[in-house]
PDB file of N, CA and C in Angstrom:
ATOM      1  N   UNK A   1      71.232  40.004 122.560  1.00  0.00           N
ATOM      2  CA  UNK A   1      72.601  40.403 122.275  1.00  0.00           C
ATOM      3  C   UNK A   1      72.716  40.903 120.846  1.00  0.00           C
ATOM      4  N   UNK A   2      73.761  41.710 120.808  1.00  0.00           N
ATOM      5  CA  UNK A   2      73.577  42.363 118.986  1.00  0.00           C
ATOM      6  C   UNK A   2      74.522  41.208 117.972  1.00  0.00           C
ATOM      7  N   UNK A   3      74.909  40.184 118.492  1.00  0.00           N
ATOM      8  CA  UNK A   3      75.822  39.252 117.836  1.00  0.00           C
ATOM      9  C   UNK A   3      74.667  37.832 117.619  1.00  0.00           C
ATOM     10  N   UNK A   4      73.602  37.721 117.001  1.00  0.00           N
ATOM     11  CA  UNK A   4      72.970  36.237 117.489  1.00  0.00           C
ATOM     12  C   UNK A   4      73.401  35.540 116.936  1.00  0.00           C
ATOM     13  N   UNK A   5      73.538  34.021 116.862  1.00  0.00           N
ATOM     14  CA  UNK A   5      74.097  32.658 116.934  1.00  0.00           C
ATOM     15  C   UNK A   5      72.986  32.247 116.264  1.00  0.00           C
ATOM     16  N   UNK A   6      73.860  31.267 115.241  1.00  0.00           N
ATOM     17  CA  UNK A   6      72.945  30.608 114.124  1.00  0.00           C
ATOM     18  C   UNK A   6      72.335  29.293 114.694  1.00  0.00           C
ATOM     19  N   UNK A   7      72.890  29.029 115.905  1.00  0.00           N
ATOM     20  CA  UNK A   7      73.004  27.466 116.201  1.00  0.00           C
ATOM     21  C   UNK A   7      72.605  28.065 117.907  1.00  0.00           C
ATOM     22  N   UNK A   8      72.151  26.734 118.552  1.00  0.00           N
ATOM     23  CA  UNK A   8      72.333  26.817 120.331  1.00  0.00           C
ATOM     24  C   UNK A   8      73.057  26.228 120.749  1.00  0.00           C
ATOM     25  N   UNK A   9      73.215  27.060 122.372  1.00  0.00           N
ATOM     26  CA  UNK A   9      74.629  27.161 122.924  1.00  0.00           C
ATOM     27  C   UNK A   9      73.545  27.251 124.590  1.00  0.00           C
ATOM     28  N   UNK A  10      74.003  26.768 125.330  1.00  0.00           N
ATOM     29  CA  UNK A  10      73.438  26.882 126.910  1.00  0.00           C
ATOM     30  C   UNK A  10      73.519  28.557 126.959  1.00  0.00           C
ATOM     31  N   UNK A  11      74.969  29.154 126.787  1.00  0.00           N
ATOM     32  CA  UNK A  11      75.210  30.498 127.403  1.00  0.00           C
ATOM     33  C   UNK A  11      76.422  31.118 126.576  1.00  0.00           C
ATOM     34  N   UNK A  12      76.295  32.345 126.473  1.00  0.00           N
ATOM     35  CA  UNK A  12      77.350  32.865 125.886  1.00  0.00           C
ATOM     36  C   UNK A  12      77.617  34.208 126.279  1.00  0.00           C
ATOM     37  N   UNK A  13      78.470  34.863 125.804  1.00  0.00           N
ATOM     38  CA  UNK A  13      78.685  36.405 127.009  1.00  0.00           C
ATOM     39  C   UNK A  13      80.028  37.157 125.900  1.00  0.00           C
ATOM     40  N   UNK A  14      79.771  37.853 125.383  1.00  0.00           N
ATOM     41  CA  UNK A  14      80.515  38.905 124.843  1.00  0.00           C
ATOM     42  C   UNK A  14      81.318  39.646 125.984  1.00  0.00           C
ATOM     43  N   UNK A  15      82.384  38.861 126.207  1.00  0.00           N
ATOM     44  CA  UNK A  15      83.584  39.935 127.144  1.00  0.00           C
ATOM     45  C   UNK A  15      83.723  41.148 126.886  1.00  0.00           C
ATOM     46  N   UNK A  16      84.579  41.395 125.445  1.00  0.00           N
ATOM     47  CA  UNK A  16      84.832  42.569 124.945  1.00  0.00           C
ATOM     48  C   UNK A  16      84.783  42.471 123.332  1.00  0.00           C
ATOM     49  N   UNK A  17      84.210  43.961 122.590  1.00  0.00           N
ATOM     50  CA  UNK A  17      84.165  44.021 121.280  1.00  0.00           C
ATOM     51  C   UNK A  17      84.341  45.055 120.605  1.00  0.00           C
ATOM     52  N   UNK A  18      85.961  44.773 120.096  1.00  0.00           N
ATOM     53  CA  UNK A  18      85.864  46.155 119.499  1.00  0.00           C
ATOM     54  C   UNK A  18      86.094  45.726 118.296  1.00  0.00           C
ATOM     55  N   UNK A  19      86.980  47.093 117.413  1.00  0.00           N
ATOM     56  CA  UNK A  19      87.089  46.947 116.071  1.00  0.00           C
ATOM     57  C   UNK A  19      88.253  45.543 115.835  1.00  0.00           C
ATOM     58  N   UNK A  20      88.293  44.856 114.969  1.00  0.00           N
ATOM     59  CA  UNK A  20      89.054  43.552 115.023  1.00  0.00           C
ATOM     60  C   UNK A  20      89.387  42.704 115.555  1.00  0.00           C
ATOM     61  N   UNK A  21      89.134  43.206 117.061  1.00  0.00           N
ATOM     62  CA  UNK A  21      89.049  41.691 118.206  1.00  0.00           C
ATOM     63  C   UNK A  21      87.218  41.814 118.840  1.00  0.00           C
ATOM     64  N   UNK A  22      87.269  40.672 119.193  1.00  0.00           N
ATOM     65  CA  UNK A  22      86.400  39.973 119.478  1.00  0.00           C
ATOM     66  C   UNK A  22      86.557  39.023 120.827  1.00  0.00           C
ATOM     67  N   UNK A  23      85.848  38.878 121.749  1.00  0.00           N
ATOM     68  CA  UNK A  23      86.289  37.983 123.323  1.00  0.00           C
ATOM     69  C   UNK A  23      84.923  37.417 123.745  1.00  0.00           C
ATOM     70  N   UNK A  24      84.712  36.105 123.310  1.00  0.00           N
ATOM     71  CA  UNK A  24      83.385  35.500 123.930  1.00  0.00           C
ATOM     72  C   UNK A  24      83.723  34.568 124.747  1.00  0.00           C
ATOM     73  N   UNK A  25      82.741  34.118 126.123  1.00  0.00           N
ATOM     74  CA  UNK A  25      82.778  33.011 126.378  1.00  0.00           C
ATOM     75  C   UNK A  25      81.312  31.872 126.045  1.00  0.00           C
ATOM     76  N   UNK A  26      81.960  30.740 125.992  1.00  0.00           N
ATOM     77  CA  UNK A  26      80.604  29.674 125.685  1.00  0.00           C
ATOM     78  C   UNK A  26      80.402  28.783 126.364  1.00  0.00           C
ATOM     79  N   UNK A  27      79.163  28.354 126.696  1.00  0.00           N
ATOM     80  CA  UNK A  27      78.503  27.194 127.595  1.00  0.00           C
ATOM     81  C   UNK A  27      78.318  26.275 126.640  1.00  0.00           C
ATOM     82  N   UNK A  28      78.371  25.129 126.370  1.00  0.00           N
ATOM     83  CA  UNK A  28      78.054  24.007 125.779  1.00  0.00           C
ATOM     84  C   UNK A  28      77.280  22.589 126.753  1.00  0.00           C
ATOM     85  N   UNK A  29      75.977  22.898 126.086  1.00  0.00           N
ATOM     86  CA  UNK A  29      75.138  21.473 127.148  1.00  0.00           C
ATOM     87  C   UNK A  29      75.641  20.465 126.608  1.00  0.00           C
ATOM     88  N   UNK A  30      75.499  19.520 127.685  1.00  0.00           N
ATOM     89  CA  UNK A  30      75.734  18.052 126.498  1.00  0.00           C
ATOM     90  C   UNK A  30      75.054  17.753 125.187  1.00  0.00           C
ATOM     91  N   UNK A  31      75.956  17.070 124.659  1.00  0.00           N
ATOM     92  CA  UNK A  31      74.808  17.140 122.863  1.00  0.00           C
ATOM     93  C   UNK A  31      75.264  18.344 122.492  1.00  0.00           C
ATOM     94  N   UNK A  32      75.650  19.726 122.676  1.00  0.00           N
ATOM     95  CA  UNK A  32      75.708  20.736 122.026  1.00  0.00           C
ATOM     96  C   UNK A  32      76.798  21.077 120.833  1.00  0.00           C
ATOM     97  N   UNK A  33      76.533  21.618 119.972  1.00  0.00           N
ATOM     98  CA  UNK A  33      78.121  22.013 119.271  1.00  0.00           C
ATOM     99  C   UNK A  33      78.544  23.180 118.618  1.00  0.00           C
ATOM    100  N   UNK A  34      79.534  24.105 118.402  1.00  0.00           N
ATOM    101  CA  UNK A  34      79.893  25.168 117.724  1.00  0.00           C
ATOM    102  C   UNK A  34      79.470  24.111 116.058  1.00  0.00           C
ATOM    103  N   UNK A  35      78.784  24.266 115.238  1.00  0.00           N
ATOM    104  CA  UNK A  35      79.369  23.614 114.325  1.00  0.00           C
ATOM    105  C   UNK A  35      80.010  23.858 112.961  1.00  0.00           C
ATOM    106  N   UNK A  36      80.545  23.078 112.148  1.00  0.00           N
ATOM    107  CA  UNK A  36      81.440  23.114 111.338  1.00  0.00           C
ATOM    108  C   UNK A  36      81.159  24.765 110.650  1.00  0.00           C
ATOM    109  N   UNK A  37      82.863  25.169 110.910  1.00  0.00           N
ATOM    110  CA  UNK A  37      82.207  26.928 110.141  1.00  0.00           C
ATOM    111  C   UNK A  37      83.951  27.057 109.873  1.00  0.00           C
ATOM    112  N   UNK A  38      84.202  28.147 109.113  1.00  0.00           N
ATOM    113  CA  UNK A  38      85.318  28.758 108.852  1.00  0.00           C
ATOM    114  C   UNK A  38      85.117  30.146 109.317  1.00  0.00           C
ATOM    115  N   UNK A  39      85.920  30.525 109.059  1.00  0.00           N
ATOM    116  CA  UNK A  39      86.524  32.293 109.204  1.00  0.00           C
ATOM    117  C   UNK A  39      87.377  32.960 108.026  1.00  0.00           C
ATOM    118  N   UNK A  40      86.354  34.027 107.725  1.00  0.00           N
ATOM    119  CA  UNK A  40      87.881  34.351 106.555  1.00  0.00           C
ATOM    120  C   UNK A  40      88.950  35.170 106.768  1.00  0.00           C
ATOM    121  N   UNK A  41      88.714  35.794 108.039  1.00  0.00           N
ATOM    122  CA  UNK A  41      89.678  36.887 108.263  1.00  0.00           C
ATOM    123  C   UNK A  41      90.516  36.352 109.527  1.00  0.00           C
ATOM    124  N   UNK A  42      89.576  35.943 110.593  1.00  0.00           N
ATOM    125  CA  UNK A  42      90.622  36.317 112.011  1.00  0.00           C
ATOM    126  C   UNK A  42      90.859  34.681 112.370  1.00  0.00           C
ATOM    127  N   UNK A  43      91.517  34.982 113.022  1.00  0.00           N
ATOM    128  CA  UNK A  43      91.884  33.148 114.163  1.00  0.00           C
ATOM    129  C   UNK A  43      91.145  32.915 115.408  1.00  0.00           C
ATOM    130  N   UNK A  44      91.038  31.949 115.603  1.00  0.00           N
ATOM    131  CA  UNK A  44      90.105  31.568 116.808  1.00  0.00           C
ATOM    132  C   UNK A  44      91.193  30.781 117.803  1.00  0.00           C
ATOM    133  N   UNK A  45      91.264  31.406 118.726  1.00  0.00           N
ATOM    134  CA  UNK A  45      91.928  31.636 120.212  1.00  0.00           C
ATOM    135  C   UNK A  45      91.110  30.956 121.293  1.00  0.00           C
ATOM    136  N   UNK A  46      91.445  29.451 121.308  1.00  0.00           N
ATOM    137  CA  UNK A  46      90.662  28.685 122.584  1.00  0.00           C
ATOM    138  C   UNK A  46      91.153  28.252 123.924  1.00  0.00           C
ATOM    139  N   UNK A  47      90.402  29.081 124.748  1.00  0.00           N
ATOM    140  CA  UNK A  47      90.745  29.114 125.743  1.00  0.00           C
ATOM    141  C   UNK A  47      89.628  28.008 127.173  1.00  0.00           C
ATOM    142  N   UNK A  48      90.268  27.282 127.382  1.00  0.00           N
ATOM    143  CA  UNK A  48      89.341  25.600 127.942  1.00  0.00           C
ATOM    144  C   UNK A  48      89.404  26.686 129.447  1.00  0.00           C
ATOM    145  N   UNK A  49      87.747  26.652 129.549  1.00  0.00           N
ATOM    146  CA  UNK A  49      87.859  27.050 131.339  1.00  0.00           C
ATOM    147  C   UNK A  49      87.297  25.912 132.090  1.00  0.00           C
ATOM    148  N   UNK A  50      86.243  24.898 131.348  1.00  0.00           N
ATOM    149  CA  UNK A  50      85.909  23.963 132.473  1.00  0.00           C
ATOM    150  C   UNK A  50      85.655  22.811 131.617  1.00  0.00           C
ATOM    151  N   UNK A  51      85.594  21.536 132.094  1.00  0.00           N
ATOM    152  CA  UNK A  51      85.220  20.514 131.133  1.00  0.00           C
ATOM    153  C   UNK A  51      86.628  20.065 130.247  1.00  0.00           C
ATOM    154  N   UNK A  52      85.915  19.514 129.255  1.00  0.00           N
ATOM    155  CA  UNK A  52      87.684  19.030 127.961  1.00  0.00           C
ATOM    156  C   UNK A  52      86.794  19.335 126.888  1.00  0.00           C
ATOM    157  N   UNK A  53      87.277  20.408 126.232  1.00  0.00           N
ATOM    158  CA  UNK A  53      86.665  20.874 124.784  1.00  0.00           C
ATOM    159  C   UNK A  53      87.629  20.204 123.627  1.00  0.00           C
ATOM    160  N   UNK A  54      86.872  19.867 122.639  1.00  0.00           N
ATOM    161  CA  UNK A  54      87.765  19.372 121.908  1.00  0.00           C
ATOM    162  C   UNK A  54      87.118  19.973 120.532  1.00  0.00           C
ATOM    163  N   UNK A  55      88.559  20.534 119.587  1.00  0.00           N
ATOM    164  CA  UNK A  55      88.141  21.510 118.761  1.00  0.00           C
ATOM    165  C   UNK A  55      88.565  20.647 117.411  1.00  0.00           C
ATOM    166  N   UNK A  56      87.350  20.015 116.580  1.00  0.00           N
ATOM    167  CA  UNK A  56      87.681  19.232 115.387  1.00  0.00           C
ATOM    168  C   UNK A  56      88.164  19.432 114.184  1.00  0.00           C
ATOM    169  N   UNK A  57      88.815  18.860 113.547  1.00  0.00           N
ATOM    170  CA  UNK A  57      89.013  19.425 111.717  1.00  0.00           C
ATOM    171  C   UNK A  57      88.284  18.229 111.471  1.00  0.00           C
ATOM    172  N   UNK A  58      88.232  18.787 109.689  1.00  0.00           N
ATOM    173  CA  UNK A  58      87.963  17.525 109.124  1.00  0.00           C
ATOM    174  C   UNK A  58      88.551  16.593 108.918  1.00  0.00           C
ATOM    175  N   UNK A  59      88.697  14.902 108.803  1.00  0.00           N
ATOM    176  CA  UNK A  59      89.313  14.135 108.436  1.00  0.00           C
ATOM    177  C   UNK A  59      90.753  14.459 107.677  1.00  0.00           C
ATOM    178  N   UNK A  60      91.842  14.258 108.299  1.00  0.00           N
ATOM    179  CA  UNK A  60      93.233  13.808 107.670  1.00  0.00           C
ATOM    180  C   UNK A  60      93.990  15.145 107.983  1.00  0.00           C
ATOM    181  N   UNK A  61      92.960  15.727 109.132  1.00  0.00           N
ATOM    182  CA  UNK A  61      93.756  16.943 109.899  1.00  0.00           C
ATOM    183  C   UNK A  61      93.187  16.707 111.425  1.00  0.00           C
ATOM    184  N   UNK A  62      94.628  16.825 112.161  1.00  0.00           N
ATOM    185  CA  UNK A  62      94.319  16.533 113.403  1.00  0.00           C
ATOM    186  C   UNK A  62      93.777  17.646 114.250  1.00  0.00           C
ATOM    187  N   UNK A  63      92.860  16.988 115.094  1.00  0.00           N
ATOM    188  CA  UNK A  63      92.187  17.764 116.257  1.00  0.00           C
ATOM    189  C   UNK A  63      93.108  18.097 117.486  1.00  0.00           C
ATOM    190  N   UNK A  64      91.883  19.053 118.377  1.00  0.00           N
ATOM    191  CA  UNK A  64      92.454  19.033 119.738  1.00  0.00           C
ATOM    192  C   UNK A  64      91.440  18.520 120.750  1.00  0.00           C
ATOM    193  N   UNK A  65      92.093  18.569 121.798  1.00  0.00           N
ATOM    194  CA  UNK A  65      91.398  17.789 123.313  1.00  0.00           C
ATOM    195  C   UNK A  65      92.192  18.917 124.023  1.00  0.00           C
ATOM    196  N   UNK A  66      91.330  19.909 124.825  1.00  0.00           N
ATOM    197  CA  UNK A  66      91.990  21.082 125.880  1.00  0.00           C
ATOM    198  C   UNK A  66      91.138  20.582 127.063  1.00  0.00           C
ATOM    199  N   UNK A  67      92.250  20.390 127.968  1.00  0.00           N
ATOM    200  CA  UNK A  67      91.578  20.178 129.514  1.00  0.00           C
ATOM    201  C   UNK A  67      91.512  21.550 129.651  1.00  0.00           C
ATOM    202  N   UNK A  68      91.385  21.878 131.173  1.00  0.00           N
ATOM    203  CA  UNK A  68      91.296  23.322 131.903  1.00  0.00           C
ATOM    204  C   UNK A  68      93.025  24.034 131.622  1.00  0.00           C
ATOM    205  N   UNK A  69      92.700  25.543 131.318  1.00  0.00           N
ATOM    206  CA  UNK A  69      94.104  26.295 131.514  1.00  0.00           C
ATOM    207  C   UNK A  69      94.812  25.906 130.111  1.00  0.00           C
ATOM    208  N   UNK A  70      94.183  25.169 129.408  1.00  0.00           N
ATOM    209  CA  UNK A  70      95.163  24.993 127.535  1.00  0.00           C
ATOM    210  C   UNK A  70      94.447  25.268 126.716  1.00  0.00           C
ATOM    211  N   UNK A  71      95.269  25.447 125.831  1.00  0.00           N
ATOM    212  CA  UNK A  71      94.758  26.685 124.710  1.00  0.00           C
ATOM    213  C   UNK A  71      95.274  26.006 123.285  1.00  0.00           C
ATOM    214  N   UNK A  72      94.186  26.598 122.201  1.00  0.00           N
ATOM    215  CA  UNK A  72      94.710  25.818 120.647  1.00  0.00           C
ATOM    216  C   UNK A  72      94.202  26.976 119.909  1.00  0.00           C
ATOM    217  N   UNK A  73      94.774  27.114 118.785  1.00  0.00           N
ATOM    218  CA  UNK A  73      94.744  28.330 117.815  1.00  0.00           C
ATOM    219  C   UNK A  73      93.869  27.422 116.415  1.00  0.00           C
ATOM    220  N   UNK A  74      93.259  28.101 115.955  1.00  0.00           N
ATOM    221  CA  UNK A  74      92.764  27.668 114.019  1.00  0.00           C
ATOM    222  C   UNK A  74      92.624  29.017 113.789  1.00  0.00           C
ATOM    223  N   UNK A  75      93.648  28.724 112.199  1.00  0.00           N
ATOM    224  CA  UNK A  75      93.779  29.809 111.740  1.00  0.00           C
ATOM    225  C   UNK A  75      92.942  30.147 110.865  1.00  0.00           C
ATOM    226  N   UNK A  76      92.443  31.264 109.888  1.00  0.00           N
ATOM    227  CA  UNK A  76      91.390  31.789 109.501  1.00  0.00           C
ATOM    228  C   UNK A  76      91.591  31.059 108.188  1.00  0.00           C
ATOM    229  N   UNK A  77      90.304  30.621 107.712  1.00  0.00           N
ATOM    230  CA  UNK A  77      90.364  29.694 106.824  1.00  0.00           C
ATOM    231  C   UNK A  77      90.162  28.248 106.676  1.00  0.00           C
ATOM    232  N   UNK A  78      90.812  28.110 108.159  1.00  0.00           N
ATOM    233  CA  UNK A  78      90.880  26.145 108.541  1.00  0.00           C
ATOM    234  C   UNK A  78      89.226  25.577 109.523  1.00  0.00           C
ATOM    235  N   UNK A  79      88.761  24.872 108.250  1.00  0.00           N
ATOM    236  CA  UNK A  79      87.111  24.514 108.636  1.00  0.00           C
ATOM    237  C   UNK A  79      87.762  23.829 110.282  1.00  0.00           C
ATOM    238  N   UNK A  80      86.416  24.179 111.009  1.00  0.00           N
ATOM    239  CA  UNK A  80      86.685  23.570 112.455  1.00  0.00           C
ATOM    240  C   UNK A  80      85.131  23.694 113.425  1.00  0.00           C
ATOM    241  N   UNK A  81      85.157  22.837 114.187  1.00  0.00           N
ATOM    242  CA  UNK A  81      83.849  22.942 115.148  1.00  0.00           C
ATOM    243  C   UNK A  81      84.063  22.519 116.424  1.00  0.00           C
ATOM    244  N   UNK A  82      83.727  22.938 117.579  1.00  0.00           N
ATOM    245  CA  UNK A  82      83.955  22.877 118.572  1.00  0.00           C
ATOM    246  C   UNK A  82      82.911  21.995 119.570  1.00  0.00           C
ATOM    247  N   UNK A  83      83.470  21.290 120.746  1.00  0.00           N
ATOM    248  CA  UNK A  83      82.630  20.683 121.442  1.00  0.00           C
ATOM    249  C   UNK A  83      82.983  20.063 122.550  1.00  0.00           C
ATOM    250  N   UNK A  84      82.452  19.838 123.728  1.00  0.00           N
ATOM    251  CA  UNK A  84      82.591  19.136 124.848  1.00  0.00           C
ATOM    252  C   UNK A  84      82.889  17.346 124.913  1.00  0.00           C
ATOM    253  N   UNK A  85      83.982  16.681 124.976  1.00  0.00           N
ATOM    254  CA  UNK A  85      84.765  15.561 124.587  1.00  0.00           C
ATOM    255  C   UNK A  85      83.141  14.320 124.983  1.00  0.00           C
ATOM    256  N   UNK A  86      83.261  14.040 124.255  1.00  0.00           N
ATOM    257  CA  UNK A  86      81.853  12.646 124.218  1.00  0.00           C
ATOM    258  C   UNK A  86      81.013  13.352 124.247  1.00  0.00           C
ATOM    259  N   UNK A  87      80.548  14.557 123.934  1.00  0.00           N
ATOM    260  CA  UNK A  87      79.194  15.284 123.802  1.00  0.00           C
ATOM    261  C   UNK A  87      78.907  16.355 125.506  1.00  0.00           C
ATOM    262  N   UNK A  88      79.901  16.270 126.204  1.00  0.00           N
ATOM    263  CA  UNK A  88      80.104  16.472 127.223  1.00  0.00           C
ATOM    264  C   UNK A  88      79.326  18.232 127.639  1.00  0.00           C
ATOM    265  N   UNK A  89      79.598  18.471 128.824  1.00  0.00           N
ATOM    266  CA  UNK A  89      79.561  19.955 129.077  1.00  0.00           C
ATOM    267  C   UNK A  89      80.829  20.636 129.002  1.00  0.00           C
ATOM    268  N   UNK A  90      80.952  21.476 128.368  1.00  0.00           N
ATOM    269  CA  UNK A  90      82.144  22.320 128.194  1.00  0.00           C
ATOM    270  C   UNK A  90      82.133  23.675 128.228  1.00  0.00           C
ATOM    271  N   UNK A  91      82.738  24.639 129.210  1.00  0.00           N
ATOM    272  CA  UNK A  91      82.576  26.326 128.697  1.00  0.00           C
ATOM    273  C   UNK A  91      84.578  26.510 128.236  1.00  0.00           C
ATOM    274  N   UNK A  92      84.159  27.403 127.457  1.00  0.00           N
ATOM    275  CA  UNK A  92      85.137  27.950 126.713  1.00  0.00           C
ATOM    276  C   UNK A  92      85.684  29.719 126.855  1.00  0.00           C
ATOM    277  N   UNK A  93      86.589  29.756 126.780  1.00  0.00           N
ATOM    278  CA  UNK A  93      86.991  31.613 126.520  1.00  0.00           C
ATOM    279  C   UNK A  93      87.424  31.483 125.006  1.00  0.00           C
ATOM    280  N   UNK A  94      86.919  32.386 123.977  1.00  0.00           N
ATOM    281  CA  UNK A  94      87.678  32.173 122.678  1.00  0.00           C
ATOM    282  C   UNK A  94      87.734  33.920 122.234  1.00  0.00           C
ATOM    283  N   UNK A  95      89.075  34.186 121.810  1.00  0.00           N
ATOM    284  CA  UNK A  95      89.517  35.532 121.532  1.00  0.00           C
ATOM    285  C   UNK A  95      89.800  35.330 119.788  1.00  0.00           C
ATOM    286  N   UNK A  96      88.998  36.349 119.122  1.00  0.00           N
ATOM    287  CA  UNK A  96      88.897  35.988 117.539  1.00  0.00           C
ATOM    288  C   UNK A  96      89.213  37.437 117.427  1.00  0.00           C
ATOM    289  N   UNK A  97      90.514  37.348 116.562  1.00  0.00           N
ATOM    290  CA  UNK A  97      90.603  38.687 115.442  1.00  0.00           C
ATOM    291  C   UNK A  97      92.308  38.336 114.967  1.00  0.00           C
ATOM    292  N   UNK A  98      92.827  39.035 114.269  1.00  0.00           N
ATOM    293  CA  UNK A  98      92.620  39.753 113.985  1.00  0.00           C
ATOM    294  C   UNK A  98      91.905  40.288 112.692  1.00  0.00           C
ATOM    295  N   UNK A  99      90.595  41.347 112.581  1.00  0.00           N
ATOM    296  CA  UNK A  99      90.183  40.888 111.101  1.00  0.00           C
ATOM    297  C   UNK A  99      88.656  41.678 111.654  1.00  0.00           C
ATOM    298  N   UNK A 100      88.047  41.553 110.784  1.00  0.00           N
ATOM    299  CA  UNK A 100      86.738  40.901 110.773  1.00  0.00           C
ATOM    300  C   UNK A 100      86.419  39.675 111.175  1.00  0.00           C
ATOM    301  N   UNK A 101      85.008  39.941 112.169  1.00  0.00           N
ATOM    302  CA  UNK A 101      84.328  38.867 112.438  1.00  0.00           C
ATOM    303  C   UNK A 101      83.259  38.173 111.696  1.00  0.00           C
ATOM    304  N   UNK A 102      83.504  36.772 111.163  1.00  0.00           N
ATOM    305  CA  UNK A 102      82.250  36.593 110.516  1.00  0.00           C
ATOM    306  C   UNK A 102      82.198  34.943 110.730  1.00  0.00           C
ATOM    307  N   UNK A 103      80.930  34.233 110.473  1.00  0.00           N
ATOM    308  CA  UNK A 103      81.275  32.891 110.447  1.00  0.00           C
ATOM    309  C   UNK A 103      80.105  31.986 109.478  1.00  0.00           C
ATOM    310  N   UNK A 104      81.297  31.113 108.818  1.00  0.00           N
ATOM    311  CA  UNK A 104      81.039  30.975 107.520  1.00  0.00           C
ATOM    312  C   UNK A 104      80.221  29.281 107.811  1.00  0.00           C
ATOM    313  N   UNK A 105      79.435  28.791 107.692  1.00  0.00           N
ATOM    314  CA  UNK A 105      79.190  27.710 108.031  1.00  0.00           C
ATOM    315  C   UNK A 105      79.630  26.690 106.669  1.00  0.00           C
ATOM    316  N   UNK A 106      80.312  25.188 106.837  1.00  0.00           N
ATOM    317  CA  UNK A 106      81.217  24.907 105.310  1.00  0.00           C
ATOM    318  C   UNK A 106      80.421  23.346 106.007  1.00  0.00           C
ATOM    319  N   UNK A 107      80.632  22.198 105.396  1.00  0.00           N
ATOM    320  CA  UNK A 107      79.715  21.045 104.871  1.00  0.00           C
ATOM    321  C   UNK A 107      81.545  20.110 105.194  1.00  0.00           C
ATOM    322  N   UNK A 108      81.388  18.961 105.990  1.00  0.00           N
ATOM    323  CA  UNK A 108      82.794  18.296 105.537  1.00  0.00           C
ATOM    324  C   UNK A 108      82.058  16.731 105.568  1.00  0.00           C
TER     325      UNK A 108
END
């Protein structure tokens, strides 16, 4: 794929890519994780298709837990990492822009 991933992921699939948006979906094995990264430009648009993804901040900012069909926004800037609830299997739809795509990996 012309996008590679710093980290592993079971599966991933570039929906659509154009100039400022961005549309992936992700497989997450158990044990797996998006991990801790920022964005400087666009927002990350999560979209839960199977499993309960749960999308973390750091300490003294609250997380999410998305069953199937719910959706949570982080806005560009706000450190966050993504993952399947107890280390679980999780696939995801996530729509990122507007902006540039880039991803910043940050330490919490």
């Amino acid at each position: 794929m012309s996008d590679p991933l710093s980290y592993e992921v079971e599966d991933w699939q570039i929906v659509s890519l154009v100039p400022g948006l961005r549309v992936v979906t992700f497989t997450l094995s158990e044990g797996q994780c998006v991990p801790w990264h920022i964005h400087t430009e666009i927002t990350d648009k999560f979209f839960c298709l199977e499993g309960t993804l749960e999308v973390e901040h750091p300490k003294g900012m609250p997380s999410a837990e998305l069953t199937v069909g719910q959706t949570y926004e982080v806005l560009a800037g706000v450190p966050h990492r993504a993952k399947g609830k107890d280390g679980g299997r999780v696939r995801f739809l996530i729509v990122q822009g507007v902006g540039t795509y880039n991803f910043v990996p940050v330490d919490v």
